[in-house]
PDB file of N, CA and C in Angstrom:
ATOM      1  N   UNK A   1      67.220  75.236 104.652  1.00  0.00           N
ATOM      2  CA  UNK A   1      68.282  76.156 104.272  1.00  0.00           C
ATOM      3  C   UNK A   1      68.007  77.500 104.945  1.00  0.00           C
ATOM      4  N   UNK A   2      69.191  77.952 105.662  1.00  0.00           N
ATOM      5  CA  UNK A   2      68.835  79.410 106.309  1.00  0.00           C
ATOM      6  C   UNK A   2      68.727  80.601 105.347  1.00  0.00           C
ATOM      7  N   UNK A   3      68.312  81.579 105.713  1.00  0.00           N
ATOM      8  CA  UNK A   3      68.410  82.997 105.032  1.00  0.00           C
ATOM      9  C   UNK A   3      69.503  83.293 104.565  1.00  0.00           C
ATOM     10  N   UNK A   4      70.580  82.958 105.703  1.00  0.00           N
ATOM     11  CA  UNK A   4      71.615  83.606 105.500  1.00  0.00           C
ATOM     12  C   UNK A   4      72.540  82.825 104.100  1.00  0.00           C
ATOM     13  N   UNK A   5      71.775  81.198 104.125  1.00  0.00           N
ATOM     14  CA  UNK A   5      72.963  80.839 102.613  1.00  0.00           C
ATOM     15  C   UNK A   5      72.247  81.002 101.807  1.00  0.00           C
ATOM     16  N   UNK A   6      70.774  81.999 101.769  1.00  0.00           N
ATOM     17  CA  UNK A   6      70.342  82.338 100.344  1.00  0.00           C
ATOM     18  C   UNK A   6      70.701  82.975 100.147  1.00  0.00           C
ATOM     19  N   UNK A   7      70.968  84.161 101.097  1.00  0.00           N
ATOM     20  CA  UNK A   7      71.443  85.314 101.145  1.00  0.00           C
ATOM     21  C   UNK A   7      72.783  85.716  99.846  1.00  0.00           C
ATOM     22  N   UNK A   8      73.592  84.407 100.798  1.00  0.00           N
ATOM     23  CA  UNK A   8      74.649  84.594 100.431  1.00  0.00           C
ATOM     24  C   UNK A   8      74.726  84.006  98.882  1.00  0.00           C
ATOM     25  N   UNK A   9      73.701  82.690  98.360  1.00  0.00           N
ATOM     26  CA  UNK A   9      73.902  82.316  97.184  1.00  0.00           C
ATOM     27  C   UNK A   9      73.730  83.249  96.153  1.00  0.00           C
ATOM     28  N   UNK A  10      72.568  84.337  96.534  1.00  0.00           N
ATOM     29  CA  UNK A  10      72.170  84.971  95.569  1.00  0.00           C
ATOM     30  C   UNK A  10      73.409  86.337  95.276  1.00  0.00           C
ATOM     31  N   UNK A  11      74.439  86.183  96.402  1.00  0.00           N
ATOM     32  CA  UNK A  11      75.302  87.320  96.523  1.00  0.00           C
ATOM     33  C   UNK A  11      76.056  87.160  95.042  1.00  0.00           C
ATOM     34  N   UNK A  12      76.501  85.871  95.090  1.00  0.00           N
ATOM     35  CA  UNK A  12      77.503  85.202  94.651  1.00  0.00           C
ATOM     36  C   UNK A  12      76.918  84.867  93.427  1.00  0.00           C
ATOM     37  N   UNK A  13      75.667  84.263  93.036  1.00  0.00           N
ATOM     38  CA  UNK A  13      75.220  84.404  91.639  1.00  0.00           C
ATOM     39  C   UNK A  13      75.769  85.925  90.941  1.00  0.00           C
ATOM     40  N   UNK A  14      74.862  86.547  91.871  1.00  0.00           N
ATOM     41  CA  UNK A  14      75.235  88.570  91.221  1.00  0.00           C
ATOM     42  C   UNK A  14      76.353  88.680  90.577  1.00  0.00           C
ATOM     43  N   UNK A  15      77.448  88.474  91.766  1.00  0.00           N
ATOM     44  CA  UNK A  15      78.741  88.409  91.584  1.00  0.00           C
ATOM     45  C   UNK A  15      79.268  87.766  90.429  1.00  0.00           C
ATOM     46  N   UNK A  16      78.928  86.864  89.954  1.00  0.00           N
ATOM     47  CA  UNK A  16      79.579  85.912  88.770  1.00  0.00           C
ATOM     48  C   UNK A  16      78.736  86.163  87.554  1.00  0.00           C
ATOM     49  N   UNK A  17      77.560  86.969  87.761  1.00  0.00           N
ATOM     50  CA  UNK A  17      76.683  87.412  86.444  1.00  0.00           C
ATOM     51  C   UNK A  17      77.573  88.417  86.084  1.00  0.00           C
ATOM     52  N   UNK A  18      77.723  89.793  87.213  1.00  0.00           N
ATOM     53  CA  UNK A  18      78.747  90.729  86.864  1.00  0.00           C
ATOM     54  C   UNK A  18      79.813  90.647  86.114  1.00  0.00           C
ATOM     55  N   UNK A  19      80.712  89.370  87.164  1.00  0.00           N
ATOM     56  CA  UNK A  19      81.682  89.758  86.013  1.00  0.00           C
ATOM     57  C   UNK A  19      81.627  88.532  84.621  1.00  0.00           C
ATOM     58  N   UNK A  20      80.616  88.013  84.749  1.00  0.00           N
ATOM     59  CA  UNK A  20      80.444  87.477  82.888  1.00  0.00           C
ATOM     60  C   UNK A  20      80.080  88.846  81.727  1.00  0.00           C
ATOM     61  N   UNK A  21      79.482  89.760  82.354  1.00  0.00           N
ATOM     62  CA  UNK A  21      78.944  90.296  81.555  1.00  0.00           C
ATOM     63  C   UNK A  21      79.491  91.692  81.601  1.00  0.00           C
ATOM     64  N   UNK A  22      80.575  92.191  82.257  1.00  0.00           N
ATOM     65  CA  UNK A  22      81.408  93.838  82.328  1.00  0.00           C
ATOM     66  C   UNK A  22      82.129  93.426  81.579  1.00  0.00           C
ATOM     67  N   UNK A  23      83.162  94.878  81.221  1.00  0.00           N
ATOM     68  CA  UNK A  23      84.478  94.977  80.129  1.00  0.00           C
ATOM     69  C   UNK A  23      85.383  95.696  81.200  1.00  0.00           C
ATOM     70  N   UNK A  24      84.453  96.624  82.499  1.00  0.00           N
ATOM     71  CA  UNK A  24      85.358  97.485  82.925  1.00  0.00           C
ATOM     72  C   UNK A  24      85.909  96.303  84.004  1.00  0.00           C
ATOM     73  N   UNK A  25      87.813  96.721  84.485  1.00  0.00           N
ATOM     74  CA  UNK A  25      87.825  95.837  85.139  1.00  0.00           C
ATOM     75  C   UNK A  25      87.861  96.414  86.535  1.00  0.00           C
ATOM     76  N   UNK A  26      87.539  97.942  86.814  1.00  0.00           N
ATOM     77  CA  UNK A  26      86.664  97.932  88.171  1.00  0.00           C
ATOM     78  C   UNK A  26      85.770  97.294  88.656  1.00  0.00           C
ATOM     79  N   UNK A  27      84.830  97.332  87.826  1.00  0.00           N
ATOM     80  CA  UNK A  27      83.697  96.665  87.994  1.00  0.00           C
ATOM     81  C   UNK A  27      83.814  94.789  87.923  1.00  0.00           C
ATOM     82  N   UNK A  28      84.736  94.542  87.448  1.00  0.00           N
ATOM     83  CA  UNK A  28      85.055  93.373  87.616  1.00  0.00           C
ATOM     84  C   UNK A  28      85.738  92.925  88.985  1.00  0.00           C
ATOM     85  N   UNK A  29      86.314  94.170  89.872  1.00  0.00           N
ATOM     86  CA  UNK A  29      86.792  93.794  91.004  1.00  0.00           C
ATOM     87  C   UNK A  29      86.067  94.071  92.304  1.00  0.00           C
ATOM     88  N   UNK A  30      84.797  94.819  91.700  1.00  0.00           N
ATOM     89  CA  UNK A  30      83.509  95.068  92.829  1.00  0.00           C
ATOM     90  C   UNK A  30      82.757  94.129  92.946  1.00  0.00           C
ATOM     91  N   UNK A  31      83.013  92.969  91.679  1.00  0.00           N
ATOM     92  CA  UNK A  31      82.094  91.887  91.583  1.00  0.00           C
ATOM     93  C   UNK A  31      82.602  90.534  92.375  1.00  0.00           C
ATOM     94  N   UNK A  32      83.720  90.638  92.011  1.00  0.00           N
ATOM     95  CA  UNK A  32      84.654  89.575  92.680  1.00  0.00           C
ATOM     96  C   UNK A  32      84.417  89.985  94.714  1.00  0.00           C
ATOM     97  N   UNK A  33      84.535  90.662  95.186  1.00  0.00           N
ATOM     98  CA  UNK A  33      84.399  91.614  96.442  1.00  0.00           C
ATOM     99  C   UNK A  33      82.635  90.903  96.691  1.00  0.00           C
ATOM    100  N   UNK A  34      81.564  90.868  95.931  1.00  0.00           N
ATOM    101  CA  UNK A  34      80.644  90.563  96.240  1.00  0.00           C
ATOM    102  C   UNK A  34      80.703  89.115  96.192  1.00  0.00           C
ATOM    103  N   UNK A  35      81.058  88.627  95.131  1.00  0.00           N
ATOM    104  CA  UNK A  35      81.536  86.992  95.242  1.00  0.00           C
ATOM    105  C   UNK A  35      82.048  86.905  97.119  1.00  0.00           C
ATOM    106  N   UNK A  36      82.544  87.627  97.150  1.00  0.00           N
ATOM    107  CA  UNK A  36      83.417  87.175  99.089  1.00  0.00           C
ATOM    108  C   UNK A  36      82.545  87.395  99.433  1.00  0.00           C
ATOM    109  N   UNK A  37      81.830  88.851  99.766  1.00  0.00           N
ATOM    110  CA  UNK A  37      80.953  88.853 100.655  1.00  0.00           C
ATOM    111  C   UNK A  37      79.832  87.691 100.882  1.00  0.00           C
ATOM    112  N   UNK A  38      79.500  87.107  99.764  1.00  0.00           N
ATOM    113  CA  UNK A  38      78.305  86.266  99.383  1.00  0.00           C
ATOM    114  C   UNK A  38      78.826  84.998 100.399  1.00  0.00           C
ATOM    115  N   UNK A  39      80.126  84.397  99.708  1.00  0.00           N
ATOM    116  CA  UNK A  39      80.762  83.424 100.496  1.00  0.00           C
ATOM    117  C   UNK A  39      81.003  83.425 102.266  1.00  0.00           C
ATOM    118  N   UNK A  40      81.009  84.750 102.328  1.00  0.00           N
ATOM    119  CA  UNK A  40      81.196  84.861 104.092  1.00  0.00           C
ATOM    120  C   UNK A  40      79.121  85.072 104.380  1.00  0.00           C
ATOM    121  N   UNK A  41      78.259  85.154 104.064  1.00  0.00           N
ATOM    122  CA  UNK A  41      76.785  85.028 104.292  1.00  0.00           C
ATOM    123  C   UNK A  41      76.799  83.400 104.274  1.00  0.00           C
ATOM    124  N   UNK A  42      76.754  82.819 103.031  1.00  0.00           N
ATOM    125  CA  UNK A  42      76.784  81.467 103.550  1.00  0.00           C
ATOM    126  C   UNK A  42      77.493  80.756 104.003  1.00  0.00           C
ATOM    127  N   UNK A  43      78.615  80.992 104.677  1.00  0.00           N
ATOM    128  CA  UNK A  43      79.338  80.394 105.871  1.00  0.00           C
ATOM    129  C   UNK A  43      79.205  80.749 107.233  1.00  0.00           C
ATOM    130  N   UNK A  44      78.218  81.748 107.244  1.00  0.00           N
ATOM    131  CA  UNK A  44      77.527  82.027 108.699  1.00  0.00           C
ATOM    132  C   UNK A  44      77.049  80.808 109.248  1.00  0.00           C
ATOM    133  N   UNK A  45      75.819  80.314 109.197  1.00  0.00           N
ATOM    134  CA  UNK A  45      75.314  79.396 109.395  1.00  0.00           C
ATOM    135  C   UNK A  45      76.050  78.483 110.148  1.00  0.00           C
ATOM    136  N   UNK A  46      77.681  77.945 109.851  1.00  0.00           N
ATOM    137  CA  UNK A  46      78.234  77.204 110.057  1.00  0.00           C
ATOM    138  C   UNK A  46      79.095  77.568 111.371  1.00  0.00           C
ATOM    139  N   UNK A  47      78.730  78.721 111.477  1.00  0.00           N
ATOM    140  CA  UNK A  47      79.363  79.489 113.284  1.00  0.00           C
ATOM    141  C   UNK A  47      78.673  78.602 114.406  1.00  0.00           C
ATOM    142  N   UNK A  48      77.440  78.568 114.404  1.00  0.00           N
ATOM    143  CA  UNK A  48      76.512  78.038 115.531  1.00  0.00           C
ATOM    144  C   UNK A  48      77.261  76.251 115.439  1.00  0.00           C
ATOM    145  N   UNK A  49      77.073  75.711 114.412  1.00  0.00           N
ATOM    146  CA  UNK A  49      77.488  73.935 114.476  1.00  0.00           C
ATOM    147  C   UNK A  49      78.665  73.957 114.630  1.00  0.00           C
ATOM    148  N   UNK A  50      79.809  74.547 114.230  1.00  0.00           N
ATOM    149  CA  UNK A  50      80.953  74.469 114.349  1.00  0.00           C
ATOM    150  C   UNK A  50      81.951  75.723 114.304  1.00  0.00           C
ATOM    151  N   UNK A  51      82.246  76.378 115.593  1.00  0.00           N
ATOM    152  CA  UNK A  51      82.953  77.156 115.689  1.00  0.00           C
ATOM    153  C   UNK A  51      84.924  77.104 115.172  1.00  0.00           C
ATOM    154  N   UNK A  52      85.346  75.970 115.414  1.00  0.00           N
ATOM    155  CA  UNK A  52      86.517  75.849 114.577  1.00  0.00           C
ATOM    156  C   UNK A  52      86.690  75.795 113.819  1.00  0.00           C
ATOM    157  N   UNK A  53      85.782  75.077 112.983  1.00  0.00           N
ATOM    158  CA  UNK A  53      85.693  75.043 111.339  1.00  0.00           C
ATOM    159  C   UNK A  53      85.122  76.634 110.432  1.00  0.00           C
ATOM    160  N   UNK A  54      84.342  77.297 111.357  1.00  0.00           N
ATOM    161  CA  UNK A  54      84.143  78.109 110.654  1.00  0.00           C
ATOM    162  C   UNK A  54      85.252  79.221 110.946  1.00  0.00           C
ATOM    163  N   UNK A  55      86.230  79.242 111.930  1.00  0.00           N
ATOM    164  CA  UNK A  55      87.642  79.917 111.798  1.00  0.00           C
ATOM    165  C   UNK A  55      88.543  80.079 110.942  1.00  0.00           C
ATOM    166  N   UNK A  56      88.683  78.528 110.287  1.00  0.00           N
ATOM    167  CA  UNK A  56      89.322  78.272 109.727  1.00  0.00           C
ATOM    168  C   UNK A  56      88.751  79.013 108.085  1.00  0.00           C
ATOM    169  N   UNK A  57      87.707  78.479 107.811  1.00  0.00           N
ATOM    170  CA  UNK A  57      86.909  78.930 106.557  1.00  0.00           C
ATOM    171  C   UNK A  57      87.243  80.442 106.636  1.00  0.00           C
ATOM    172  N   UNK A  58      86.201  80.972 107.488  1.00  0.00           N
ATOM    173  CA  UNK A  58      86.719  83.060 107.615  1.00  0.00           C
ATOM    174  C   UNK A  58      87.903  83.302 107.098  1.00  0.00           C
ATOM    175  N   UNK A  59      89.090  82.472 107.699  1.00  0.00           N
ATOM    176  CA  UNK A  59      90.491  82.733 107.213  1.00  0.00           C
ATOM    177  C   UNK A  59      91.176  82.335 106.019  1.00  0.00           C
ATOM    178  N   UNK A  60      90.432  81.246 105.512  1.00  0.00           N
ATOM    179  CA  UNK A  60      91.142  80.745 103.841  1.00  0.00           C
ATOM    180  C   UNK A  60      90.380  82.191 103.184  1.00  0.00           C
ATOM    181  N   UNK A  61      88.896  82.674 103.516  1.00  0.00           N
ATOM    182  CA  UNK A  61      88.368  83.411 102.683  1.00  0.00           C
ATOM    183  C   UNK A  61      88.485  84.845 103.175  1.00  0.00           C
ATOM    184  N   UNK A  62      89.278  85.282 103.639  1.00  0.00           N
ATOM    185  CA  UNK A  62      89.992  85.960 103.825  1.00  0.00           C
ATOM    186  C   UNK A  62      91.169  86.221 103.018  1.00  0.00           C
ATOM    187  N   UNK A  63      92.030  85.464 103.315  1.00  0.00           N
ATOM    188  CA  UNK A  63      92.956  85.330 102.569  1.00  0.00           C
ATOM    189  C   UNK A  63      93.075  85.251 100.961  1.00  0.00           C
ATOM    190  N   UNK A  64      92.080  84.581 101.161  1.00  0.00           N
ATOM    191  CA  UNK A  64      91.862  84.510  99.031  1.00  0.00           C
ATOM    192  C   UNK A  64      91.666  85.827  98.876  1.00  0.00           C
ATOM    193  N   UNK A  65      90.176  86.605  99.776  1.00  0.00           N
ATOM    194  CA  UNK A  65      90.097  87.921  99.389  1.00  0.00           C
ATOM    195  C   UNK A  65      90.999  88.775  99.724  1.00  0.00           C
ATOM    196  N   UNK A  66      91.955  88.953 100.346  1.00  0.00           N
ATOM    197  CA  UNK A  66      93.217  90.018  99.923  1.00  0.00           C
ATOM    198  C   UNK A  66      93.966  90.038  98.864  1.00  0.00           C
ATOM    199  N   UNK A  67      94.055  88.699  98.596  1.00  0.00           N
ATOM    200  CA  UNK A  67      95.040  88.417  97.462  1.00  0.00           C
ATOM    201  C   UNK A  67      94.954  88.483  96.076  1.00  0.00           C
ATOM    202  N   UNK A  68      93.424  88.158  96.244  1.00  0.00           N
ATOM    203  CA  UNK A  68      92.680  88.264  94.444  1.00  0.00           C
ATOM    204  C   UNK A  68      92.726  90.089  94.109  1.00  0.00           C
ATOM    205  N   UNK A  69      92.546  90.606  95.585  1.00  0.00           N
ATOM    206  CA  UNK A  69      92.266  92.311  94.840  1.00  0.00           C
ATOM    207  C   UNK A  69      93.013  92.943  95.198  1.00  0.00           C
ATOM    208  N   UNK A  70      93.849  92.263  95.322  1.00  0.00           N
ATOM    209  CA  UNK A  70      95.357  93.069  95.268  1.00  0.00           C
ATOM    210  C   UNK A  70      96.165  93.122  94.127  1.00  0.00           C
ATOM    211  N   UNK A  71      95.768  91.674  93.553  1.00  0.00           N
ATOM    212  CA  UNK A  71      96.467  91.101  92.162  1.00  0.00           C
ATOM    213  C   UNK A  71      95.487  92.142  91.266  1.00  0.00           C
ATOM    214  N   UNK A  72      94.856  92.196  91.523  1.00  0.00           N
ATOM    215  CA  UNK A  72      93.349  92.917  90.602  1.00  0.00           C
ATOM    216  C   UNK A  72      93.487  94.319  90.778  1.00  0.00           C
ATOM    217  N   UNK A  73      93.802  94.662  91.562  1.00  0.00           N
ATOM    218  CA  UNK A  73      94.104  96.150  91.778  1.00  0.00           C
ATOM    219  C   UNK A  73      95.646  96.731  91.419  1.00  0.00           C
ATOM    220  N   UNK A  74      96.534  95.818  90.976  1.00  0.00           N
ATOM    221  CA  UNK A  74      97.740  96.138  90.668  1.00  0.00           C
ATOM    222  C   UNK A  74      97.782  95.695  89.159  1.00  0.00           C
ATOM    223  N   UNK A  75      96.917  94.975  88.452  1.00  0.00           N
ATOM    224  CA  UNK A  75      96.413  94.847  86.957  1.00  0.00           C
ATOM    225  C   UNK A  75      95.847  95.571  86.602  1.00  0.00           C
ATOM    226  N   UNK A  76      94.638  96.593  87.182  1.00  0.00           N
ATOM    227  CA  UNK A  76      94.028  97.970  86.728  1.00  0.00           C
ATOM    228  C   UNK A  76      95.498  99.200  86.819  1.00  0.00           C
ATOM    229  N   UNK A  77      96.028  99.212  88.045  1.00  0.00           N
ATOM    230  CA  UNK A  77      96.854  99.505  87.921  1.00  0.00           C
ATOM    231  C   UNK A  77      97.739 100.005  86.725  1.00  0.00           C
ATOM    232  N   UNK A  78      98.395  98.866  86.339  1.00  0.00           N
ATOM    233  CA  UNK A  78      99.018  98.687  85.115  1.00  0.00           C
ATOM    234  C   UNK A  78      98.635  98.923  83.900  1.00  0.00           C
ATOM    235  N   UNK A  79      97.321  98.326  83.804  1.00  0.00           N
ATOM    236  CA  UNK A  79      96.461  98.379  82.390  1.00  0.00           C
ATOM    237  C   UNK A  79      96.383  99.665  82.354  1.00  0.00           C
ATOM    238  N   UNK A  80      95.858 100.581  83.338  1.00  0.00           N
ATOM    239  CA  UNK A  80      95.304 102.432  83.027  1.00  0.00           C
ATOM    240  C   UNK A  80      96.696 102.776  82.506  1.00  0.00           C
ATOM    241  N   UNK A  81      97.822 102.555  83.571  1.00  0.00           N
ATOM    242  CA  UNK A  81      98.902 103.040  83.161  1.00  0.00           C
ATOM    243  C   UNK A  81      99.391 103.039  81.820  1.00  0.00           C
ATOM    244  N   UNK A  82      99.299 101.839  80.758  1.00  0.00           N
ATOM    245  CA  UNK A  82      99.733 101.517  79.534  1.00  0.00           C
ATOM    246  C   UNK A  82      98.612 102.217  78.677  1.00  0.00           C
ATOM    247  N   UNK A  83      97.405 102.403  79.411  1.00  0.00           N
ATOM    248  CA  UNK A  83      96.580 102.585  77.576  1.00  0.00           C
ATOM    249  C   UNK A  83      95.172 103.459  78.264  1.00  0.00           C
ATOM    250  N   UNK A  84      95.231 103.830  79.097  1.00  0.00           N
ATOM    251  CA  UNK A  84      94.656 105.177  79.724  1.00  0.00           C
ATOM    252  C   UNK A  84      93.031 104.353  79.560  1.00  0.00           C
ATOM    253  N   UNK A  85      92.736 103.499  79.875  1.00  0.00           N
ATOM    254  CA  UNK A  85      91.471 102.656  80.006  1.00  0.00           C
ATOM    255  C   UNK A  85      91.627 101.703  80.883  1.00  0.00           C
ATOM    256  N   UNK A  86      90.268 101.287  81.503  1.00  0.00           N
ATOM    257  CA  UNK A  86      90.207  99.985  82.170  1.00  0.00           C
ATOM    258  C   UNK A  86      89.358  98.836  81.882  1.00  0.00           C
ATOM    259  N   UNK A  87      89.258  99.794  80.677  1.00  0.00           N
ATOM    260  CA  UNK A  87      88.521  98.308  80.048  1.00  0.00           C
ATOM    261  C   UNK A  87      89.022  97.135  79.203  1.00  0.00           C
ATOM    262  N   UNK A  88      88.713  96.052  79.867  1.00  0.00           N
ATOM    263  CA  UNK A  88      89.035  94.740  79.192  1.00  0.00           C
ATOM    264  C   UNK A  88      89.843  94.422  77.550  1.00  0.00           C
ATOM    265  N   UNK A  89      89.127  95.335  76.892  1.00  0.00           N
ATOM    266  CA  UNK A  89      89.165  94.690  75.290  1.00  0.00           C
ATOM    267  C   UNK A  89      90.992  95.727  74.846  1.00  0.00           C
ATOM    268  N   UNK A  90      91.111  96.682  75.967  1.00  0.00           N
ATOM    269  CA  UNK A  90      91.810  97.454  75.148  1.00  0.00           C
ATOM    270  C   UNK A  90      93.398  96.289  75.793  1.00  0.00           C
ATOM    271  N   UNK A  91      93.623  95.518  76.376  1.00  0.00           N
ATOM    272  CA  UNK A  91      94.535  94.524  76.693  1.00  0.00           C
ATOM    273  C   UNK A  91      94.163  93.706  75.995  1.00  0.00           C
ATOM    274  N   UNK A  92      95.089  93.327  74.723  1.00  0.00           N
ATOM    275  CA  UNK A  92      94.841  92.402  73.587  1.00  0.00           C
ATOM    276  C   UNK A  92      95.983  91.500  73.205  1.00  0.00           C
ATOM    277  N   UNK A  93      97.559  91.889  73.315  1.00  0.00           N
ATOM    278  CA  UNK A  93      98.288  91.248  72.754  1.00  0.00           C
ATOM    279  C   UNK A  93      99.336  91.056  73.707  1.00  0.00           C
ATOM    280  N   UNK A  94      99.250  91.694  75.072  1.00  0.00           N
ATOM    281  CA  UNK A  94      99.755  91.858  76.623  1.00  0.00           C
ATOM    282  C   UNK A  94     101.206  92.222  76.330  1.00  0.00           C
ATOM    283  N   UNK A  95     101.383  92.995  75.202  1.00  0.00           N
ATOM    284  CA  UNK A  95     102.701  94.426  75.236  1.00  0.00           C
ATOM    285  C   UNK A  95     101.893  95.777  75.305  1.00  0.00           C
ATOM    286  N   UNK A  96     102.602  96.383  75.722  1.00  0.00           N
ATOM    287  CA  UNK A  96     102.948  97.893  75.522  1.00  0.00           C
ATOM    288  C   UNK A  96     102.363  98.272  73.994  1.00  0.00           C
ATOM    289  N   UNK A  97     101.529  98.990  73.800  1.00  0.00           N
ATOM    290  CA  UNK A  97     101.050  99.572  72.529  1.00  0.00           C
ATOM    291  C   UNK A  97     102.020 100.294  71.508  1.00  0.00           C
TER     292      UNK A  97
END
């Protein structure tokens, strides 16, 4: 196993400890962001054996990562907007207070 998919496993553990264990959901979207990064470390490796395949991969994970923190960044968004927090617990019954 190379460096680079420990690298990356241990990115991605971090990442999913984080967000088991935050309320804020910044911090829930810095974690998710390390989740990618982690995922693009251990898909290095796979540049040298297979350059098409790992095109393709870069680009699904790519794509996931625009889309998740965009959705995630337009839910903090919203949430601060309704109840002047970004933390988790204060979204409870998903109306307007």
């Amino acid at each position: 196993m190379s460096p680079a998919v420990v690298v990356g496993f241990i990115l991605i553990l971090l990442g999913l400890y984080s967000i088991a264990t935050t309320r804020n959901l910044v911090r829930v979207l810095i974690a998710l962001e390390l989740v990618t990064v982690g995922a693009f470390a251990a898909l290095a490796p796979l540049a040298s054996v297979n350059p098409s395949l790992f095109f393709y991969g870069v680009l699904i994970l790519v794509m996931i990562s625009v889309s998740e923190a965009s959705i995630l960044a337009a839910l903090i968004f919203r949430t601060y907007a309704l109840t002047k927090s970004t933390d988790v617990s204060t979204v409870t019954g998903g109306r307007e207070p």
